[in-house]
N, C-alpha and C. Protein backbone atom coordinates (compact mmCIF):
# COMPACT_ATOMS: atom_id res chain seq x y z
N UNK A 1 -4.73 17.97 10.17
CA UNK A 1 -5.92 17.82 9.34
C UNK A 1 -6.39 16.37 9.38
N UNK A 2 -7.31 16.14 9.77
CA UNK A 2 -8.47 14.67 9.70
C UNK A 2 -8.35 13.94 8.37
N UNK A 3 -7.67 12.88 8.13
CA UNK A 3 -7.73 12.08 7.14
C UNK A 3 -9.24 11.94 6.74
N UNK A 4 -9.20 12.03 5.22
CA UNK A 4 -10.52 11.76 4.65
C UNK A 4 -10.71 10.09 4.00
N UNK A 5 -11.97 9.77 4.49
CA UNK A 5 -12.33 8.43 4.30
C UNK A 5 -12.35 8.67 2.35
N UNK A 6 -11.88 7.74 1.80
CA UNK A 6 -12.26 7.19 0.68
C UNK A 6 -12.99 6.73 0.36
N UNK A 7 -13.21 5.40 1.43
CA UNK A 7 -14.19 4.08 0.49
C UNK A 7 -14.80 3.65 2.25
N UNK A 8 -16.16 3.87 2.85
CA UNK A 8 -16.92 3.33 3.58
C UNK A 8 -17.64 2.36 3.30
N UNK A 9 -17.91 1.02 3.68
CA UNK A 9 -18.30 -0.21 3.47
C UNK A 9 -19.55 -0.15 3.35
N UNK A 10 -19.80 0.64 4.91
CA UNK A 10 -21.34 0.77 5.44
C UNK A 10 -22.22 1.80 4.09
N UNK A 11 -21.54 2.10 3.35
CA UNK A 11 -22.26 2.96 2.26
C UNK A 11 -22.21 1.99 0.69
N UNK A 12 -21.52 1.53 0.75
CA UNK A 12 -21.70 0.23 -0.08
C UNK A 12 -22.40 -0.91 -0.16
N UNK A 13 -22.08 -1.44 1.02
CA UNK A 13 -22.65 -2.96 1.25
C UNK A 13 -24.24 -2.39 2.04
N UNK A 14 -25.51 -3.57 1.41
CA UNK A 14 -26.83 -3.06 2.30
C UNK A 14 -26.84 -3.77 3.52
N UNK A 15 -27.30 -3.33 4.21
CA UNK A 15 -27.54 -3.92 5.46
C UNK A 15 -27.94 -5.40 5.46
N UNK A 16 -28.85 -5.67 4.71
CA UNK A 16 -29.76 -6.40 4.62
C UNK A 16 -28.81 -7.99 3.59
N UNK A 17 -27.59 -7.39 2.93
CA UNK A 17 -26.72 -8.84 2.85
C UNK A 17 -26.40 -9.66 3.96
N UNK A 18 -26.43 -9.36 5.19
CA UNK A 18 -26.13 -10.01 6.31
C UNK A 18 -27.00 -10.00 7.95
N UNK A 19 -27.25 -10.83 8.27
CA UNK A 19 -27.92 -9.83 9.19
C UNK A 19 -26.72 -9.64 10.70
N UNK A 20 -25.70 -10.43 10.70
CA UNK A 20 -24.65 -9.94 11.55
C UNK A 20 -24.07 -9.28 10.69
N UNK A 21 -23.59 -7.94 11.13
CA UNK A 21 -23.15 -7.08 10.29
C UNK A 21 -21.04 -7.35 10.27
N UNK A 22 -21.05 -8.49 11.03
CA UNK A 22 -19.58 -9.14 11.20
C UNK A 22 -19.56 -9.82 9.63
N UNK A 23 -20.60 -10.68 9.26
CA UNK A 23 -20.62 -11.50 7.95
C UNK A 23 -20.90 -10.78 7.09
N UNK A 24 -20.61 -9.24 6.71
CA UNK A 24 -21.36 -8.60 5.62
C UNK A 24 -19.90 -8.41 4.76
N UNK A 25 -20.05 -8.62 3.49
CA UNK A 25 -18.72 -8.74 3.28
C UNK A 25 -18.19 -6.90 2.51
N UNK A 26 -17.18 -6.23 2.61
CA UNK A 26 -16.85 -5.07 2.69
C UNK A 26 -16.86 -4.49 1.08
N UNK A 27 -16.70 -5.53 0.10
CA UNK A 27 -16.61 -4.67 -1.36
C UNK A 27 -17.98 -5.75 -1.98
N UNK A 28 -17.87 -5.20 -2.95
CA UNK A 28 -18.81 -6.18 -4.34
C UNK A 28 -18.40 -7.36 -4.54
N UNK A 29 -19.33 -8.09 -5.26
CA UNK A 29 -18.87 -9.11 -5.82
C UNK A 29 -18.16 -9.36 -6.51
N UNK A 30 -18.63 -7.73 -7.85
CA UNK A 30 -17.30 -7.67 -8.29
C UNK A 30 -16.16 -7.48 -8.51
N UNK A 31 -15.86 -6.85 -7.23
CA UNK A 31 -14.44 -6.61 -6.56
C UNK A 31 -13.85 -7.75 -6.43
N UNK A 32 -14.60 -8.66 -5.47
CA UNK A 32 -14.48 -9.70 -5.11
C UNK A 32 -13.52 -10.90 -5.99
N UNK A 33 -14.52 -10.67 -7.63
CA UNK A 33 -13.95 -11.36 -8.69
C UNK A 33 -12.60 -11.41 -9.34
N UNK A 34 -12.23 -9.85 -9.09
CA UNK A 34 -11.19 -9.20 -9.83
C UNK A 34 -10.24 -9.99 -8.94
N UNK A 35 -10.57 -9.43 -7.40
CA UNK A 35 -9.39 -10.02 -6.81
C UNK A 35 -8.74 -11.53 -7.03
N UNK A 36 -10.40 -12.19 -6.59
CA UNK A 36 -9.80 -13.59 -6.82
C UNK A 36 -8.87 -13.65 -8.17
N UNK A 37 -9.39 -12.93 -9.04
CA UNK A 37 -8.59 -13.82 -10.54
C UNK A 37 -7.06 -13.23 -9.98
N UNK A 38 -6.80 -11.65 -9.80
CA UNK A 38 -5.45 -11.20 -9.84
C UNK A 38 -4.70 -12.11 -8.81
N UNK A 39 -5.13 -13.04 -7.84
CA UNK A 39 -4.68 -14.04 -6.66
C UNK A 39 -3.88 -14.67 -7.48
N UNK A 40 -4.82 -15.07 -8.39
CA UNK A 40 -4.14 -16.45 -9.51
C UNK A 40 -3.33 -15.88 -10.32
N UNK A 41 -3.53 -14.97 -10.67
CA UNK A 41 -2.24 -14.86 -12.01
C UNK A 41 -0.98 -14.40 -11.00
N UNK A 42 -1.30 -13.53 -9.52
CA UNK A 42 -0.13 -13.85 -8.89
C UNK A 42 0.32 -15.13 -8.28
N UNK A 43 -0.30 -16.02 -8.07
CA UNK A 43 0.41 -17.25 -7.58
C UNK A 43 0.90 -18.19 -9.04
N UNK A 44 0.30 -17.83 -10.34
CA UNK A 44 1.27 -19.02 -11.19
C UNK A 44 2.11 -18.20 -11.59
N UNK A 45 1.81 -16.98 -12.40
CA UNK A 45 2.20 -16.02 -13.24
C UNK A 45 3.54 -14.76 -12.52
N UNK A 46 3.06 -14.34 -11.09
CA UNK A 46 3.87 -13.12 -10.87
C UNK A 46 5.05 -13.87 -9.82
N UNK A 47 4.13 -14.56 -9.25
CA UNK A 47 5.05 -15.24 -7.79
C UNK A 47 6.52 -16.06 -8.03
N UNK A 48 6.08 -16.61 -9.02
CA UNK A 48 6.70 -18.07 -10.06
C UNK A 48 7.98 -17.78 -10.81
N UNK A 49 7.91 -16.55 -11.19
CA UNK A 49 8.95 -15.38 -12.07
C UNK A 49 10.16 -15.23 -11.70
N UNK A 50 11.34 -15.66 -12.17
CA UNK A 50 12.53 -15.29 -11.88
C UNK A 50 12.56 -13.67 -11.35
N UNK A 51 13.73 -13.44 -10.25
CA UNK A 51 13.58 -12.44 -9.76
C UNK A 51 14.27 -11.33 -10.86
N UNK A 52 14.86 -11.89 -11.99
CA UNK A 52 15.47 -10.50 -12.94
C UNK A 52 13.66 -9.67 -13.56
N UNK A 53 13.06 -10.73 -13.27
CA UNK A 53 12.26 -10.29 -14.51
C UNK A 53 10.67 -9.19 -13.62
N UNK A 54 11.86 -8.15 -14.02
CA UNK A 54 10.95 -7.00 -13.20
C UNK A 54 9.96 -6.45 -14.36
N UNK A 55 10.22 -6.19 -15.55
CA UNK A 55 9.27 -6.04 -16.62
C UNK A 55 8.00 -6.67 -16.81
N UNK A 56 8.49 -7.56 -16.59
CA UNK A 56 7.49 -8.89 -16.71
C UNK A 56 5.75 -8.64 -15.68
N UNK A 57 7.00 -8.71 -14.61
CA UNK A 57 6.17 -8.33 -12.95
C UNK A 57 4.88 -6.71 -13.31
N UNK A 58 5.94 -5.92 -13.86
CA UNK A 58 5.16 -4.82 -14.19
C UNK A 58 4.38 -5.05 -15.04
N UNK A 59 4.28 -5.17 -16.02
CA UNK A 59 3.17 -5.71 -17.48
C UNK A 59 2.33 -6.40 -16.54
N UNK A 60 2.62 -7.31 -15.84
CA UNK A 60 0.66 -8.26 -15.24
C UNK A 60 0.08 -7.44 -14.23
N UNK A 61 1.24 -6.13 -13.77
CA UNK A 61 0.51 -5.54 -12.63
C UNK A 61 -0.41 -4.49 -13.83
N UNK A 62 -0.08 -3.83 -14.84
CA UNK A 62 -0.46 -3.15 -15.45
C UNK A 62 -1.58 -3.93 -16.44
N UNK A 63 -1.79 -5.09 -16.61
CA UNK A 63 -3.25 -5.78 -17.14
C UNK A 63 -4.00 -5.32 -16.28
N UNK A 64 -3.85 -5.64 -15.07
CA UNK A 64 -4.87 -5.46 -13.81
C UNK A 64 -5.51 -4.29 -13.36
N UNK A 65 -4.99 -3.16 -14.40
CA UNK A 65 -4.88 -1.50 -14.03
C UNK A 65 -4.08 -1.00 -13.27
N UNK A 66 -3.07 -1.02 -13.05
CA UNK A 66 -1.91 -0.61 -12.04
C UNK A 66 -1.46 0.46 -13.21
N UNK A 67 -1.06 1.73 -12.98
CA UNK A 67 -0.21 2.60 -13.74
C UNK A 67 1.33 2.89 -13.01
N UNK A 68 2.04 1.86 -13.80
CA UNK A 68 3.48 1.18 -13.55
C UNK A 68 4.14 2.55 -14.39
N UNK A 69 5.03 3.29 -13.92
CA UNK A 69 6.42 4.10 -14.81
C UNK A 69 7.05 3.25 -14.72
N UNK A 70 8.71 3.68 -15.76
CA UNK A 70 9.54 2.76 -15.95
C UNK A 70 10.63 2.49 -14.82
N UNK A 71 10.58 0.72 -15.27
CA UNK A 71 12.16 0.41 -14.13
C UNK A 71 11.76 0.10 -13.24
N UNK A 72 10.08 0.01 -12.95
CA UNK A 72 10.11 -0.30 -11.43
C UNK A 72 10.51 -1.70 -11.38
N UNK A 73 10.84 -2.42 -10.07
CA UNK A 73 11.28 -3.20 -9.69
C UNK A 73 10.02 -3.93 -8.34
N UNK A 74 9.74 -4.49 -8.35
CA UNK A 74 9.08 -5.31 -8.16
C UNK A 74 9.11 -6.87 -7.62
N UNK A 75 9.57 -7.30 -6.69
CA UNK A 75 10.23 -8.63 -6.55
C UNK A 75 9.41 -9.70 -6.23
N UNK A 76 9.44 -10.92 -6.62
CA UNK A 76 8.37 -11.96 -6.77
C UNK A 76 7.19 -12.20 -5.72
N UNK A 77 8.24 -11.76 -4.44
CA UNK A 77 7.32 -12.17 -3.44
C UNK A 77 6.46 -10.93 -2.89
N UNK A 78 6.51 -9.87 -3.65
CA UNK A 78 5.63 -8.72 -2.97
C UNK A 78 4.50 -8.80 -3.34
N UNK A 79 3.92 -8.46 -2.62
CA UNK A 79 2.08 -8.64 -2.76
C UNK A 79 1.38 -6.95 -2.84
N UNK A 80 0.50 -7.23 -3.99
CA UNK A 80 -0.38 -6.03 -4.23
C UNK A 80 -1.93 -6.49 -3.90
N UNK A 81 -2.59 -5.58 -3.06
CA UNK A 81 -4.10 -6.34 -3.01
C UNK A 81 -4.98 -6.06 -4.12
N UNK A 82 -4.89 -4.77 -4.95
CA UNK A 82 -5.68 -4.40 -5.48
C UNK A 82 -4.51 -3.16 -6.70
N UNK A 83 -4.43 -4.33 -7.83
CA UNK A 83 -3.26 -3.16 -8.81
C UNK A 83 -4.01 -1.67 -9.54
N UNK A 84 -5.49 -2.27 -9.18
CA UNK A 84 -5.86 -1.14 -9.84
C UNK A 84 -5.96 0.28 -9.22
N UNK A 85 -5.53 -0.38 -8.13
CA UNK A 85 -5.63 0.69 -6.92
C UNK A 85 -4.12 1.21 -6.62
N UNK A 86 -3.13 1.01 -7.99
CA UNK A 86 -1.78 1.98 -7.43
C UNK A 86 -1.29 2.57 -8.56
N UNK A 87 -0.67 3.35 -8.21
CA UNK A 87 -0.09 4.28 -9.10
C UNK A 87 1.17 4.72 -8.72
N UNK A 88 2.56 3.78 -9.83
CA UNK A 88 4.30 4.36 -9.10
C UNK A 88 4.18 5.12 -10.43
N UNK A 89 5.19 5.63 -9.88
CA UNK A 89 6.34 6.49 -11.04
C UNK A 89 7.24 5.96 -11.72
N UNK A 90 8.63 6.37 -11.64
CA UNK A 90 9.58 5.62 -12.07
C UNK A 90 9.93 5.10 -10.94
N UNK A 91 11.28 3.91 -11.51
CA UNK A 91 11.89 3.54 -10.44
C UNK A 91 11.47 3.05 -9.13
N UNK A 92 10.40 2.80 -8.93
CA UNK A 92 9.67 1.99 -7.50
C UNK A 92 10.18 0.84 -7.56
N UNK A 93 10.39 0.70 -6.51
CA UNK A 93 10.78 -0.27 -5.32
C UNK A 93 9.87 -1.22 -5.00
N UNK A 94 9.40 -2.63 -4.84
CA UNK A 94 9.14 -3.17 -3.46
C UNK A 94 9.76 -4.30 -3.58
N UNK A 95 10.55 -4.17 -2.82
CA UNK A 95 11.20 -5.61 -1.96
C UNK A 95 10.37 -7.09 -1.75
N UNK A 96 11.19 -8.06 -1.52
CA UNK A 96 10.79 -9.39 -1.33
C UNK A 96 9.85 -9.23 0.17
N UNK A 97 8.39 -9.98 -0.06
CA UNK A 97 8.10 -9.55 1.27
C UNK A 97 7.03 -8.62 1.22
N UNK A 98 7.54 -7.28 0.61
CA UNK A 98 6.61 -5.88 0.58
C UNK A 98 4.77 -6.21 0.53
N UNK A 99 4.27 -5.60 0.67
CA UNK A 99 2.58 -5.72 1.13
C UNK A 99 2.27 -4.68 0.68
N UNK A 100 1.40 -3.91 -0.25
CA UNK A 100 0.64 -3.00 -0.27
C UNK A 100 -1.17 -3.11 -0.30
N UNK A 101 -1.39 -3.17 1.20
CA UNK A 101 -3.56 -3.41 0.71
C UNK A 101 -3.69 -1.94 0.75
N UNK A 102 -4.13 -1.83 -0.50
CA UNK A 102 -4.63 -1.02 -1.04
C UNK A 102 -6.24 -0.85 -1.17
N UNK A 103 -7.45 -1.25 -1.09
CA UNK A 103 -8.35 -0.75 -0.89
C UNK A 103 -9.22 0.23 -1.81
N UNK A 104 -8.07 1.70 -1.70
CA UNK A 104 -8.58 2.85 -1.95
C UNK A 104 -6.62 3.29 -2.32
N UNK A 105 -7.01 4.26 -3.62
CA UNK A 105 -5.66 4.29 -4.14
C UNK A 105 -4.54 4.68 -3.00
N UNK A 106 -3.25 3.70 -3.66
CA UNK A 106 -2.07 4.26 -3.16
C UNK A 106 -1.08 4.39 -4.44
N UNK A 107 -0.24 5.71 -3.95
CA UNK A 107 0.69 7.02 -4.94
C UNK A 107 2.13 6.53 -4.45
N UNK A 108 2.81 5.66 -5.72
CA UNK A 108 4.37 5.86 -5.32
C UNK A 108 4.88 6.77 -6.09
N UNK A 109 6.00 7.62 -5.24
CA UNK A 109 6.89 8.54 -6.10
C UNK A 109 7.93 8.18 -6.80
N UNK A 110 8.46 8.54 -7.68
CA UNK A 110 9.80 8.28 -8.26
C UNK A 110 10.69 7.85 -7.02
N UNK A 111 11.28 6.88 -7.54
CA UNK A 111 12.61 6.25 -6.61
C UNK A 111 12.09 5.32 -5.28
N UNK A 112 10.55 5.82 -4.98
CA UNK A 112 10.53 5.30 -3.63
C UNK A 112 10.84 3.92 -3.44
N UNK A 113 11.24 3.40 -2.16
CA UNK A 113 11.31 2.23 -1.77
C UNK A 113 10.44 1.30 -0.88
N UNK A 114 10.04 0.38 -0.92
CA UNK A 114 9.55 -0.66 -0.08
C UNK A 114 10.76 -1.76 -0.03
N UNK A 115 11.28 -2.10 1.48
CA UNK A 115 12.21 -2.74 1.59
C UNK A 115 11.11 -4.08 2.01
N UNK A 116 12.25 -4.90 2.08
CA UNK A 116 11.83 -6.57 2.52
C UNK A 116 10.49 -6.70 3.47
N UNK A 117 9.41 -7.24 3.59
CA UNK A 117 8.16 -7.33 4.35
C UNK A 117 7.50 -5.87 4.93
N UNK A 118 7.76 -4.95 4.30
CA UNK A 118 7.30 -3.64 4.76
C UNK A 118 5.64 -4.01 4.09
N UNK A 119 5.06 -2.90 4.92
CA UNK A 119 3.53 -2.48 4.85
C UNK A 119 3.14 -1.67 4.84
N UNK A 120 2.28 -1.21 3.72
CA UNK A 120 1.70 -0.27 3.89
C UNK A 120 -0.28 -0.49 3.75
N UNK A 121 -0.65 -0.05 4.67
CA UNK A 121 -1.74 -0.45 5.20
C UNK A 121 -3.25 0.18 4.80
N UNK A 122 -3.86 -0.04 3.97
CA UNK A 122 -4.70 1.48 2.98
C UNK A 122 -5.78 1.38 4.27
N UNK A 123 -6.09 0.68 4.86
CA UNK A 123 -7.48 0.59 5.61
C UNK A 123 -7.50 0.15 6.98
N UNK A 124 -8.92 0.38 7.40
CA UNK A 124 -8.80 -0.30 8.90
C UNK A 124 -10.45 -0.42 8.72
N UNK A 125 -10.49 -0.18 10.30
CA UNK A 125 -12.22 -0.49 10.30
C UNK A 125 -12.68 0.34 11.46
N UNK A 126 -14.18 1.50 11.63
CA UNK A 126 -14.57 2.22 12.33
C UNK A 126 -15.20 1.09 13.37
N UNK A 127 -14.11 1.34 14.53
CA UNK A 127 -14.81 0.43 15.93
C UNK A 127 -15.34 1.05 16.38
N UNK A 128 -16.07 1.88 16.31
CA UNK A 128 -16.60 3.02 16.58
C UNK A 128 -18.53 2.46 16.42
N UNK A 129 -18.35 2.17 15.29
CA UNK A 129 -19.65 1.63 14.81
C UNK A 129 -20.38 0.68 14.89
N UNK A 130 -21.14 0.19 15.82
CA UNK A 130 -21.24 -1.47 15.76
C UNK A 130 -21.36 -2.18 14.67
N UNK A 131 -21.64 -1.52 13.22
CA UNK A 131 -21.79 -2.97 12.59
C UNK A 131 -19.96 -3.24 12.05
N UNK A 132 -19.13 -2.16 12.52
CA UNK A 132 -17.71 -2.19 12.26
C UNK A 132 -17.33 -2.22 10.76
N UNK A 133 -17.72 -1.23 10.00
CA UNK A 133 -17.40 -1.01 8.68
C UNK A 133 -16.23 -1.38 8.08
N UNK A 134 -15.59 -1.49 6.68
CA UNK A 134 -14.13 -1.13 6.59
C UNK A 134 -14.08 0.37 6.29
N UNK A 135 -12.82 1.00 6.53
CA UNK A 135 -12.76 2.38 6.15
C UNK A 135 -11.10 2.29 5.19
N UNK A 136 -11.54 2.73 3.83
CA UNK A 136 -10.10 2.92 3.26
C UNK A 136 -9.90 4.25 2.91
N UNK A 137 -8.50 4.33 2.85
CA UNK A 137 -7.80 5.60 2.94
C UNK A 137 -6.69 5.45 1.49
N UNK A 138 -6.76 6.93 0.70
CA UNK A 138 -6.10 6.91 0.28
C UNK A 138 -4.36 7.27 0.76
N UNK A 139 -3.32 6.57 0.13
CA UNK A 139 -2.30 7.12 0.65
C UNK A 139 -1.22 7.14 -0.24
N UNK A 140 -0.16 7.88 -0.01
CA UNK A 140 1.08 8.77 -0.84
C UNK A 140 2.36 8.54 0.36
N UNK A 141 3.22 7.89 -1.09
CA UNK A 141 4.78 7.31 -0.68
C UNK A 141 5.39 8.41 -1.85
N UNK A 142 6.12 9.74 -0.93
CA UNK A 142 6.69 10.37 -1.73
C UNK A 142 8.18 10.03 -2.42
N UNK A 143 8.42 10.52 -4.02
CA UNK A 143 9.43 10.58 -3.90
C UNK A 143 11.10 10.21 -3.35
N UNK A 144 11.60 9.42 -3.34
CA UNK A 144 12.84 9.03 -2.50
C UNK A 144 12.68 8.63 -0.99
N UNK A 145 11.51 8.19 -0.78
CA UNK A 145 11.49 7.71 0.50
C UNK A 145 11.40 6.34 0.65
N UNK A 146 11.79 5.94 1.52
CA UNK A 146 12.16 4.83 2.00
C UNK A 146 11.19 4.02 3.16
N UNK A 147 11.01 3.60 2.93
CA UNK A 147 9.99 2.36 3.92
C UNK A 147 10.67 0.94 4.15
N UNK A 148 11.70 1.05 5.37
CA UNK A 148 12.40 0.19 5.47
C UNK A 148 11.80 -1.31 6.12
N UNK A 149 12.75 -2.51 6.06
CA UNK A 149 12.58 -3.59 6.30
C UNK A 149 11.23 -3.58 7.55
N UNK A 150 10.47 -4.43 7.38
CA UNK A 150 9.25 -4.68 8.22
C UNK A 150 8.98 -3.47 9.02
N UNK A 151 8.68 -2.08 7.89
CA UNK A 151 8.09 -1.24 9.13
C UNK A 151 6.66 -0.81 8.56
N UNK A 152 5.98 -0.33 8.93
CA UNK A 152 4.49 -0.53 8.92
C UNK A 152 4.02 1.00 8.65
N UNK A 153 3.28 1.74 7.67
CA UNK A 153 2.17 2.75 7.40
C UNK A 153 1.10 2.53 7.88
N UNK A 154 0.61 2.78 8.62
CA UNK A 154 -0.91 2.93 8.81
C UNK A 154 -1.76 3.75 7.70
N UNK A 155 -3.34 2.91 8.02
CA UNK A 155 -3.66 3.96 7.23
C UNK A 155 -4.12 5.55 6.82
N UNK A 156 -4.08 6.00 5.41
CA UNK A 156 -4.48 7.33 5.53
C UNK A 156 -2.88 8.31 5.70
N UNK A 157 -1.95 7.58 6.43
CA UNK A 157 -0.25 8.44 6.50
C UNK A 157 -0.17 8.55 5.45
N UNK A 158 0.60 9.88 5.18
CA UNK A 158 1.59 10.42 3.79
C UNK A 158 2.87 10.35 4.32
N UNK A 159 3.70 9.52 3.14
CA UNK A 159 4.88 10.07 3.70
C UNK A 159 5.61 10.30 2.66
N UNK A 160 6.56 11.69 3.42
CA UNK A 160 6.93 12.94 2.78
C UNK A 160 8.05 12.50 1.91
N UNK A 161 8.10 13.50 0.65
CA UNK A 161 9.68 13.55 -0.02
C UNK A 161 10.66 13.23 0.58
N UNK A 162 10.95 11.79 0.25
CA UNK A 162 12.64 11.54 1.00
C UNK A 162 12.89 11.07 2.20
N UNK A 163 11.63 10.95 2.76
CA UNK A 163 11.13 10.61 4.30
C UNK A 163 11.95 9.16 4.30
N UNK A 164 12.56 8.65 5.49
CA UNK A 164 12.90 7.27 5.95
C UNK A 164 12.07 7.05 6.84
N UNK A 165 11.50 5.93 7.50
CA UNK A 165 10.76 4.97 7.92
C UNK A 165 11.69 4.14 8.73
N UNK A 166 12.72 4.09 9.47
CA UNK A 166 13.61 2.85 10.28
C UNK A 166 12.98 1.84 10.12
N UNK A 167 13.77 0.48 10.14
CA UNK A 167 13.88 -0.60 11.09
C UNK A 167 12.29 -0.83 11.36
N UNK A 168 11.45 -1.45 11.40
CA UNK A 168 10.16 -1.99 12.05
C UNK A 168 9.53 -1.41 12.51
N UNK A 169 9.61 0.65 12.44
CA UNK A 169 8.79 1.19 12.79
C UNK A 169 7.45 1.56 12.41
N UNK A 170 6.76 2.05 13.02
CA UNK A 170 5.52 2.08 12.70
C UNK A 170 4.78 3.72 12.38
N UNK A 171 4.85 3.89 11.28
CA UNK A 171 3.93 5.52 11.01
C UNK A 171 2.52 5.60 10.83
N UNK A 172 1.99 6.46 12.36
CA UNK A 172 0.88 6.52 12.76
C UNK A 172 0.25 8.26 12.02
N UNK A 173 1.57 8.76 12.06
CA UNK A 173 1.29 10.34 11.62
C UNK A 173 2.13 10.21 9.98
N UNK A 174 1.55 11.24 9.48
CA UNK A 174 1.88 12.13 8.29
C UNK A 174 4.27 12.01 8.89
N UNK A 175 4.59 11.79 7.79
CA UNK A 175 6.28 12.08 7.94
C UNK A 175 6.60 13.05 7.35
N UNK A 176 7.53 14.04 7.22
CA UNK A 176 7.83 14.97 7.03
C UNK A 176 9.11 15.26 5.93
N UNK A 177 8.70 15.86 4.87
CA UNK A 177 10.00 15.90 3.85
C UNK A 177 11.65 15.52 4.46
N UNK A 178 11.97 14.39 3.85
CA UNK A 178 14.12 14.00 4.09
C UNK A 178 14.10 14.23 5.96
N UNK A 179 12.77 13.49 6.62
CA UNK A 179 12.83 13.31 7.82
C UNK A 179 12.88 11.96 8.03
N UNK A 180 14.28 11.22 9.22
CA UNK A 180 14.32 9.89 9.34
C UNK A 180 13.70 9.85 10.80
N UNK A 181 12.78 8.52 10.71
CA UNK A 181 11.74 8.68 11.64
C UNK A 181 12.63 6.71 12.18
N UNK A 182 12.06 7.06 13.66
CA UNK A 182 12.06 4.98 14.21
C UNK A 182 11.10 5.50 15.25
N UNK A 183 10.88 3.60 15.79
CA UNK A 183 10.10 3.81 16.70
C UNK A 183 8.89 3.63 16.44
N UNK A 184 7.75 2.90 17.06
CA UNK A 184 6.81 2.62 17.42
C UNK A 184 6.01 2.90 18.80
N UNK A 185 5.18 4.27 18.25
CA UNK A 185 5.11 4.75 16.74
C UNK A 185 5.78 5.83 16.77
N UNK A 186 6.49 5.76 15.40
CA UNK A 186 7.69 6.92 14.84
C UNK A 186 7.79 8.25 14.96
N UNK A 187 8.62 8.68 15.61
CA UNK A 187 8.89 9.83 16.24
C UNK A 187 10.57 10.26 15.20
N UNK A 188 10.42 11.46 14.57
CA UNK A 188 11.82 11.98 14.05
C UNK A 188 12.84 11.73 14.54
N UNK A 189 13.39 11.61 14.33
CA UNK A 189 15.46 11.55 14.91
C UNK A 189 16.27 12.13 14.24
N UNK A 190 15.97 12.73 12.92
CA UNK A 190 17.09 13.74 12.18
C UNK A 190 16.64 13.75 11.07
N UNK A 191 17.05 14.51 10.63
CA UNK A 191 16.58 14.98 8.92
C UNK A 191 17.73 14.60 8.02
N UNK A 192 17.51 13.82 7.11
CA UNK A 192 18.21 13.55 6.00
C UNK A 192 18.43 14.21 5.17
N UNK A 193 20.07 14.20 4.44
CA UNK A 193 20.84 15.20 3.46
C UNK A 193 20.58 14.78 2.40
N UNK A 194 19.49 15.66 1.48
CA UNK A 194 18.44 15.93 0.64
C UNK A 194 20.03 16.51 -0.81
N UNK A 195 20.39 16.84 -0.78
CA UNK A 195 21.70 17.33 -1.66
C UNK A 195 21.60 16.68 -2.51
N UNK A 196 21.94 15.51 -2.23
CA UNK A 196 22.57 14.29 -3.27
C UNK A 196 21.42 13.78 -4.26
N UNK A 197 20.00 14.25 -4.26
CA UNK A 197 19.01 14.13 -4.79
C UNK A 197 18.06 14.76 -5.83
């Protein structure tokens, strides 16, 4: 099934803000604003934070509109582009490092993980088009899955209940429920024992 666009630029932004459609810039101004401020309260406020203080981390993601469940964990150096644009459960994960551009919402499940510099990637851009739009995608980190050390989501992927992510791989496709995937780009290698869960 064809990933559905979320958020098209070219339907936002007028033509007529730029006349190279390279300099047209992809959200509002007042997108624009939000971000800048949430920059700052992450560089004095979230970045700055002893690493116990995962509560803490959650409460400024949740000023910003982020809908945080409990316990998540959160570590100083992970970066959110847009909090209003996520939604964990309990128990989320992201590691020192972790990246989520978000764009257009992204769904963590209970337990999931983002390990050390992992990515998950909400958008890209239609090269397709000459004036080269952005295109964001919503996307879903199910449940007990794992998105290990520096491996990369593209955008628009779901990945499944319990799903692993190896090592620096890269998910170009949809992953598949307690399926451990490597490789660039990630191809299955065995299904994970779902039991213990």
């Amino acid at each position: 099934m064809p990933r559905q666009v979320h958020y098209n630029a070219a339907e936002h932004i007028a033509s007529e803000t730029a006349k190279d459609p390279f300099l047209r810039p992809a959200f509002s101004a007042s997108n624009r604003i939000a971000r800048f401020t949430w920059n700052i309260c992450w560089a004095i406020f979230y970045r700055l934070s002893p690493r116990p203080f995962h509560a803490w981390r959650s409460m400024l993601l949740r000023l910003f509109g982020a809908k945080m469940g409990p316990h998540c964990h959160f570590y100083p150096s992970s970066r959110v582009w847009a909090p209003w644009n996520l939604i964990c459960a309990d128990q989320v994960t992201a590691g020192d490092g972790a990246e989520i551009y978000n764009p257009a919402p992204i769904r963590l499940g209970s337990h999931a993980i983002l390990s050390q510099n992992s990515y998950l990637c909400g958008a890209t851009h239609d090269f397709d088009d000459p004036a080269f739009p952005l295109l964001a995608y919503t996307m879903e980190i199910g449940p007990y899955a794992w998105v290990c050390a520096r491996a990369c989501v593209a955008p628009g992927v779901k990945v499944g209940e319990g799903a692993v992510l190896g090592l620096a791989s890269v998910a170009t496709r949809d992953l598949e429920p307690w399926g451990v995937y490597a490789g660039s780009p990630a191809v299955k290698v065995k299904q994970r024992n779902s039991s213990n869960n």
